[in-house]
N, C-alpha and C. Protein backbone atom coordinates (compact mmCIF):
# COMPACT_ATOMS: atom_id res chain seq x y z
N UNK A 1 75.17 8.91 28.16
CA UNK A 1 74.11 9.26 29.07
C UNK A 1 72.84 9.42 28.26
N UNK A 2 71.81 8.97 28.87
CA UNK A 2 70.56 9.09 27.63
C UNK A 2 69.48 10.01 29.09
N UNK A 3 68.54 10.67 28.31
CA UNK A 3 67.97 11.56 29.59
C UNK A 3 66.40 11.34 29.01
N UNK A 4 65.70 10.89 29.91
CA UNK A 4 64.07 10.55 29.45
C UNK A 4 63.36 11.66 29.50
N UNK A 5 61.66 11.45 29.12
CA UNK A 5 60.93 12.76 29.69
C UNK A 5 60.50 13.52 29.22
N UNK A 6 60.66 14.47 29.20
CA UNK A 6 60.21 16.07 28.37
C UNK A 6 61.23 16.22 27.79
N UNK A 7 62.25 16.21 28.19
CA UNK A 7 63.84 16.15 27.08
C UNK A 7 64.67 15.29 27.04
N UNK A 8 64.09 14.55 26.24
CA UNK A 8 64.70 13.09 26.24
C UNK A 8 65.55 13.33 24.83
N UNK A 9 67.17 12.87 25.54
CA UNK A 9 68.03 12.91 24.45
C UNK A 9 68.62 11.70 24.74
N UNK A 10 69.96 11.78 23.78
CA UNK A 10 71.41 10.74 24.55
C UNK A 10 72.70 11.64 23.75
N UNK A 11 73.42 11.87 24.93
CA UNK A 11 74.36 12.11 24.89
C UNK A 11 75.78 11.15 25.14
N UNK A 12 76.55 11.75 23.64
CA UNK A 12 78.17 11.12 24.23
C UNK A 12 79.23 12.06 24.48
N UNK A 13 80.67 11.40 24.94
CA UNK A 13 81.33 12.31 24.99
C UNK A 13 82.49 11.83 24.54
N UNK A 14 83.19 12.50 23.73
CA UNK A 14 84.36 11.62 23.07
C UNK A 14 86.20 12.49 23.06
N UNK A 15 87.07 11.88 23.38
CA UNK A 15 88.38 12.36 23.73
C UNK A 15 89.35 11.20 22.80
N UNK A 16 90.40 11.98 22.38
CA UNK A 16 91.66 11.05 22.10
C UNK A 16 91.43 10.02 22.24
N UNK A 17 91.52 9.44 24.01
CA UNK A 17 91.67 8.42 23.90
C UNK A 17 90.64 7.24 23.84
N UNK A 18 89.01 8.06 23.56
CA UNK A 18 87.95 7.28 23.08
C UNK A 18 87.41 8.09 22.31
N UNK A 19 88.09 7.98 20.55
CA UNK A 19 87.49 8.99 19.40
C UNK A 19 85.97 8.60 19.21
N UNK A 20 85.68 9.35 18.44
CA UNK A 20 84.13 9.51 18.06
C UNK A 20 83.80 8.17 17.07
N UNK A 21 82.61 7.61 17.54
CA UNK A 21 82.61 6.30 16.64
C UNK A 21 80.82 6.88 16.22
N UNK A 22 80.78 6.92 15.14
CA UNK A 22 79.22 7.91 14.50
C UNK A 22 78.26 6.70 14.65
N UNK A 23 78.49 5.51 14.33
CA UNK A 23 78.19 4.20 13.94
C UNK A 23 77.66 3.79 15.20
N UNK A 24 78.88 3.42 16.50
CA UNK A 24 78.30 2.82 17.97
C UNK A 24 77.08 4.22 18.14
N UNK A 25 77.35 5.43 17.78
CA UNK A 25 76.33 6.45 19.16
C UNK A 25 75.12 6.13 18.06
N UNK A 26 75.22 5.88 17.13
CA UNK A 26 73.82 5.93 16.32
C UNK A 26 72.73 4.72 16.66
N UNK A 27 74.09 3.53 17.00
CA UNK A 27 72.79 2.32 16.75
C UNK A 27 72.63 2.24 18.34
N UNK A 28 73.26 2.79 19.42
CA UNK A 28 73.19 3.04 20.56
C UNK A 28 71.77 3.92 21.09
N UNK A 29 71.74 4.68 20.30
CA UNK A 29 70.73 5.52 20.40
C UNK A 29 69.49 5.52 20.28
N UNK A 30 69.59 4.68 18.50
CA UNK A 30 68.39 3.68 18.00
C UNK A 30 67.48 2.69 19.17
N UNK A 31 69.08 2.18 20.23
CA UNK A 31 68.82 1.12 20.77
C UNK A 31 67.79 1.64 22.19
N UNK A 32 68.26 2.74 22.64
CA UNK A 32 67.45 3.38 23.50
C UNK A 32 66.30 3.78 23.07
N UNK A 33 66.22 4.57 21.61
CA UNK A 33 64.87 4.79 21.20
C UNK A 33 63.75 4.13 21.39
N UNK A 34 64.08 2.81 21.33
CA UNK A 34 63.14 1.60 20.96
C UNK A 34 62.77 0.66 22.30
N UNK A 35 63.93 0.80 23.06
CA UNK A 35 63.76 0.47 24.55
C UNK A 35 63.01 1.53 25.33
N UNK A 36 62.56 2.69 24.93
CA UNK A 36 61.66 3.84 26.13
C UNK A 36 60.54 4.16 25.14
N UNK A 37 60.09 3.48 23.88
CA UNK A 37 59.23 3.21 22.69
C UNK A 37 59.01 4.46 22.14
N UNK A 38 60.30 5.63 22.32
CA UNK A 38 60.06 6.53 21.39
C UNK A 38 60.02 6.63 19.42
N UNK A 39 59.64 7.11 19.19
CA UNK A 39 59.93 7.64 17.72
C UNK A 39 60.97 8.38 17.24
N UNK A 40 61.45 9.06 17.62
CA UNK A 40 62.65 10.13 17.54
C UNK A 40 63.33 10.46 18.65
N UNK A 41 64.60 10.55 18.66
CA UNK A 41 65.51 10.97 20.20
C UNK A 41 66.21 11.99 18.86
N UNK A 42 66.84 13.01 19.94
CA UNK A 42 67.95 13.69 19.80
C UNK A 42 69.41 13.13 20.29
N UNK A 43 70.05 13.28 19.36
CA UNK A 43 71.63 12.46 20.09
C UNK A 43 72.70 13.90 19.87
N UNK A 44 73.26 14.26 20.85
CA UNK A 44 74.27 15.22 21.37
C UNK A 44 75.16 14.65 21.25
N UNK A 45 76.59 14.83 20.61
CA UNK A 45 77.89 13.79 20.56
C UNK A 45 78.90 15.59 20.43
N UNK A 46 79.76 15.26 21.95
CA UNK A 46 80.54 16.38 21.96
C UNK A 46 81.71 15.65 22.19
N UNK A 47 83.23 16.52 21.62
CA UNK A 47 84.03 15.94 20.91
C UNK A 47 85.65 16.93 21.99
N UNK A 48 85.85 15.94 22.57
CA UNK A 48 86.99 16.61 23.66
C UNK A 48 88.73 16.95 22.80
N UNK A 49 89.33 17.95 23.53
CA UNK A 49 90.89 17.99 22.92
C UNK A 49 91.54 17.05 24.42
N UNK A 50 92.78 16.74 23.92
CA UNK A 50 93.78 16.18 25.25
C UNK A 50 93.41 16.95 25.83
N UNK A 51 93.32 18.35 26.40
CA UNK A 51 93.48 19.35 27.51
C UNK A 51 91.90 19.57 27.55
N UNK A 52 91.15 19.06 27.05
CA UNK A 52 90.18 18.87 27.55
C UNK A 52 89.02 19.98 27.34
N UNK A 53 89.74 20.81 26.19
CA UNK A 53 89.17 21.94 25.24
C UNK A 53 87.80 21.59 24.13
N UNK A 54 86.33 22.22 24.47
CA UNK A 54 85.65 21.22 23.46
C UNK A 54 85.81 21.48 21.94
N UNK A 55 86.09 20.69 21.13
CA UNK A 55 86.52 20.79 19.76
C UNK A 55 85.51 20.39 18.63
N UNK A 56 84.33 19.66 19.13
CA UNK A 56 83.20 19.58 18.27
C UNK A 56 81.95 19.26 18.34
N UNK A 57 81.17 19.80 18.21
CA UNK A 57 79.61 19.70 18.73
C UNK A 57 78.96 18.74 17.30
N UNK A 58 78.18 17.68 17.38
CA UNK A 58 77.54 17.04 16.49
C UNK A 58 76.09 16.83 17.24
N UNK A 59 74.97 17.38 16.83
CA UNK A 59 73.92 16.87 16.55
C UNK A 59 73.03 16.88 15.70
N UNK A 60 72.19 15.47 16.38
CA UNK A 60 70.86 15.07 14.60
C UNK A 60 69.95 14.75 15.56
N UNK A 61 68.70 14.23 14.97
CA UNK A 61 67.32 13.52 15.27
C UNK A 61 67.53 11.98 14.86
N UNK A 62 67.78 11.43 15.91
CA UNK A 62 67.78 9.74 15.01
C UNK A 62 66.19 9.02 15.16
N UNK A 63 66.25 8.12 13.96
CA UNK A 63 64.96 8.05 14.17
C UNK A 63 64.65 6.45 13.35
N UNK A 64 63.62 5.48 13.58
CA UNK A 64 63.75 4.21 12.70
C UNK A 64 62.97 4.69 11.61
N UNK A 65 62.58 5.93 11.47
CA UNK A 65 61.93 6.10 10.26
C UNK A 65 62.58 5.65 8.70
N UNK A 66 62.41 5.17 7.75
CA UNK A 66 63.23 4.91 6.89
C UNK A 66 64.05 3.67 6.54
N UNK A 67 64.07 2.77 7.76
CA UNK A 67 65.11 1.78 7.78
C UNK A 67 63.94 0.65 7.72
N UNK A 68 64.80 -0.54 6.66
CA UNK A 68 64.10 -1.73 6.40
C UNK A 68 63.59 -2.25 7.10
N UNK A 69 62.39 -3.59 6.85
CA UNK A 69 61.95 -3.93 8.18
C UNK A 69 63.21 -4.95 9.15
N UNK A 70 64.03 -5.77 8.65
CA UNK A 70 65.31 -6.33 9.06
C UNK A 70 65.80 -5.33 10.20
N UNK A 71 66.17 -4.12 9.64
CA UNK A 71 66.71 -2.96 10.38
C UNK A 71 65.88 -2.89 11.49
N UNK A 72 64.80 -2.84 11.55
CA UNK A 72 63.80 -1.98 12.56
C UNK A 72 63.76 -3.43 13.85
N UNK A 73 63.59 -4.55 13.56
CA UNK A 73 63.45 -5.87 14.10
C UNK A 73 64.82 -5.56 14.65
N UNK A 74 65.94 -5.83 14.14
CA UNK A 74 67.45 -5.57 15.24
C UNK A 74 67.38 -4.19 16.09
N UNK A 75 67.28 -3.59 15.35
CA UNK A 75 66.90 -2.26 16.88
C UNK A 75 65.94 -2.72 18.15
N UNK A 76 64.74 -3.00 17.28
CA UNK A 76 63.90 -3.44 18.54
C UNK A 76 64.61 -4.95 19.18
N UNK A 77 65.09 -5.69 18.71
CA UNK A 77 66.07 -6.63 20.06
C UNK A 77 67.00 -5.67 20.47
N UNK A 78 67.25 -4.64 19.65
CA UNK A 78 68.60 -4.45 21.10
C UNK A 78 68.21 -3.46 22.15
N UNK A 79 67.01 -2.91 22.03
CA UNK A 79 66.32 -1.97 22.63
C UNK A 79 65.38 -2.66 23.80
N UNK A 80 65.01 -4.17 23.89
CA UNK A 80 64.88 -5.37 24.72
C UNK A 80 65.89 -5.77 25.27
N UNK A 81 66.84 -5.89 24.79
CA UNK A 81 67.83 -6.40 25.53
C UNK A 81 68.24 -5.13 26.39
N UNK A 82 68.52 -3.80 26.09
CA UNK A 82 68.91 -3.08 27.12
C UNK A 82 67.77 -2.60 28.41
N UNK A 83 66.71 -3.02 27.98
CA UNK A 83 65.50 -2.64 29.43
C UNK A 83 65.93 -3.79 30.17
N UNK A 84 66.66 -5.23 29.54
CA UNK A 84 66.72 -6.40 30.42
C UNK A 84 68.06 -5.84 31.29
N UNK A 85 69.02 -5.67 30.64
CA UNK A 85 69.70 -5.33 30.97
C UNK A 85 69.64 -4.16 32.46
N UNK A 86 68.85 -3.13 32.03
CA UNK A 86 68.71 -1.98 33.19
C UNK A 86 67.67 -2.55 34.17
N UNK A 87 67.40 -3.58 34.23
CA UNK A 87 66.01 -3.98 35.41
C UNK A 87 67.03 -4.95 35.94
N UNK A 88 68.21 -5.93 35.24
CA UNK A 88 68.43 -6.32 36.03
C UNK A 88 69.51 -5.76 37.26
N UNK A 89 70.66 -4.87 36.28
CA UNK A 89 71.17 -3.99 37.21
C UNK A 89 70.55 -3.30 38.41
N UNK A 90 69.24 -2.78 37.91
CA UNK A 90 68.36 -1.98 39.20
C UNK A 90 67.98 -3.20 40.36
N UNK A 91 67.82 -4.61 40.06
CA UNK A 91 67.26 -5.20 41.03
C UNK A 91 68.48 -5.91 41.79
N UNK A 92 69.73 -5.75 40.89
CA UNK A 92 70.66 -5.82 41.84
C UNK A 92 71.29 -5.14 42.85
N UNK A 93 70.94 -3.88 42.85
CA UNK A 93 71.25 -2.12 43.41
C UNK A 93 70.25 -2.62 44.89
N UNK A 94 69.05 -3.33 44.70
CA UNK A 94 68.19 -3.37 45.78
C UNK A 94 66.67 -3.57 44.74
N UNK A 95 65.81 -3.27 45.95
CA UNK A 95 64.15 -3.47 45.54
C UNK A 95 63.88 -1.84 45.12
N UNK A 96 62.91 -2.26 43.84
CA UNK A 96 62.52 -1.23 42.62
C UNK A 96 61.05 -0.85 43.44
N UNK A 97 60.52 0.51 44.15
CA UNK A 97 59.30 0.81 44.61
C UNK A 97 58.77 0.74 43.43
N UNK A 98 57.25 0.49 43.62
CA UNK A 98 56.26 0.36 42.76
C UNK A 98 55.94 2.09 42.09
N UNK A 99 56.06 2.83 42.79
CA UNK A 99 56.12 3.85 42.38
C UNK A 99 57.29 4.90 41.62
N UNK A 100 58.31 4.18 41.86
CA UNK A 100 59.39 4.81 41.12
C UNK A 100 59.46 4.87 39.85
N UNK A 101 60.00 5.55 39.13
CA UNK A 101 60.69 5.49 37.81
C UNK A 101 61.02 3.96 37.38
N UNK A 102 60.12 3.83 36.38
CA UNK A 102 61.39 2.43 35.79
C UNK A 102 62.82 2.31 35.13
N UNK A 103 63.35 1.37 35.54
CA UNK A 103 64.50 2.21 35.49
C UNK A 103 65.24 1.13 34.25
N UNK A 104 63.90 0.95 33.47
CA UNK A 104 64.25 0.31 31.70
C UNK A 104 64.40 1.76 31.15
N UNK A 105 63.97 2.61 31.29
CA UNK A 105 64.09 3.98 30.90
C UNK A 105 63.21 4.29 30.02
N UNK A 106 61.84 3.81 29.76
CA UNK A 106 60.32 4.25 29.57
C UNK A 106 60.04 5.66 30.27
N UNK A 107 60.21 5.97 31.34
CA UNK A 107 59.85 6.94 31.97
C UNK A 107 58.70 6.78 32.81
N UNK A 108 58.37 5.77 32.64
CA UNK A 108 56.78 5.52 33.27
C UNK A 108 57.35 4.98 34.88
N UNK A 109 56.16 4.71 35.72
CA UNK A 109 56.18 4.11 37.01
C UNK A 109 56.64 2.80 36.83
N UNK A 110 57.27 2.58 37.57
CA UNK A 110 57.22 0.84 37.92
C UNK A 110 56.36 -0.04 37.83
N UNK A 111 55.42 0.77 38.79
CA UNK A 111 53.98 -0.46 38.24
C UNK A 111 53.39 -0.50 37.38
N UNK A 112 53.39 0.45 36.50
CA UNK A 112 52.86 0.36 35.23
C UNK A 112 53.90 0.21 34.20
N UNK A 113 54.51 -0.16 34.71
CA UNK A 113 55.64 -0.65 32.93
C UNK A 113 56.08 -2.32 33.44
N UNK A 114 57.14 -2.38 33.78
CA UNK A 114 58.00 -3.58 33.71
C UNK A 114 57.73 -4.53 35.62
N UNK A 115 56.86 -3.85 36.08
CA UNK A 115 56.27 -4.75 37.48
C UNK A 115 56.02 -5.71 37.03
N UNK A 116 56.30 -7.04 37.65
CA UNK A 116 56.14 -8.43 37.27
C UNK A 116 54.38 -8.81 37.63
């Protein structure tokens, strides 16, 4: 779940039978960063027992600060590819008001972000 805005994080949630992968929530995260053109997200990764007891809390600040330019260029495609991705899902759901939320997950209006 990634949450825009004034508290814009992404959260995972991980159990037995889908363990914690540090690697997918990081470049996942990256990938959202760069798709809503932030600088820094917070990533929340909480860590389930079988019975469903929580067993581990992990968070950091992820951020492209630091990473080569190679690095920073693949984030930013995959951070394009997931706004393509969420506009096209939304325009399959129905018609996107001009005034709504975009729902690439910028946070901005419709008409001012991704309106054709």
């Amino acid at each position: 779940m990634s949450a825009y805005g004034n508290h814009a994080l992404t959260l995972f949630t991980w159990s037995p039978g889908v363990p914690r992968d540090v690697v997918f929530a990081r470049e996942h995260t990256m990938g959202v960063l760069a798709a809503a053109g932030e600088t820094t997200r917070p990533l929340l990764e909480l860590e389930y027992s079988e019975q469903g007891t929580l067993v581990g809390i992990h968070w950091r600040r992820v951020s492209l600060n630091g990473l080569a330019e190679a690095d920073v260029a693949r984030v930013q495609a995959k951070g394009v590819a997931l706004r393509a991705r969420r506009l096209a899902a939304a325009h399959e759901r129905g018609k996107i008001g001009p005034n709504d939320r975009c729902p690439c997950g910028s946070g901005k209006k419709y008409k001012k972000c991704c309106r054709p």
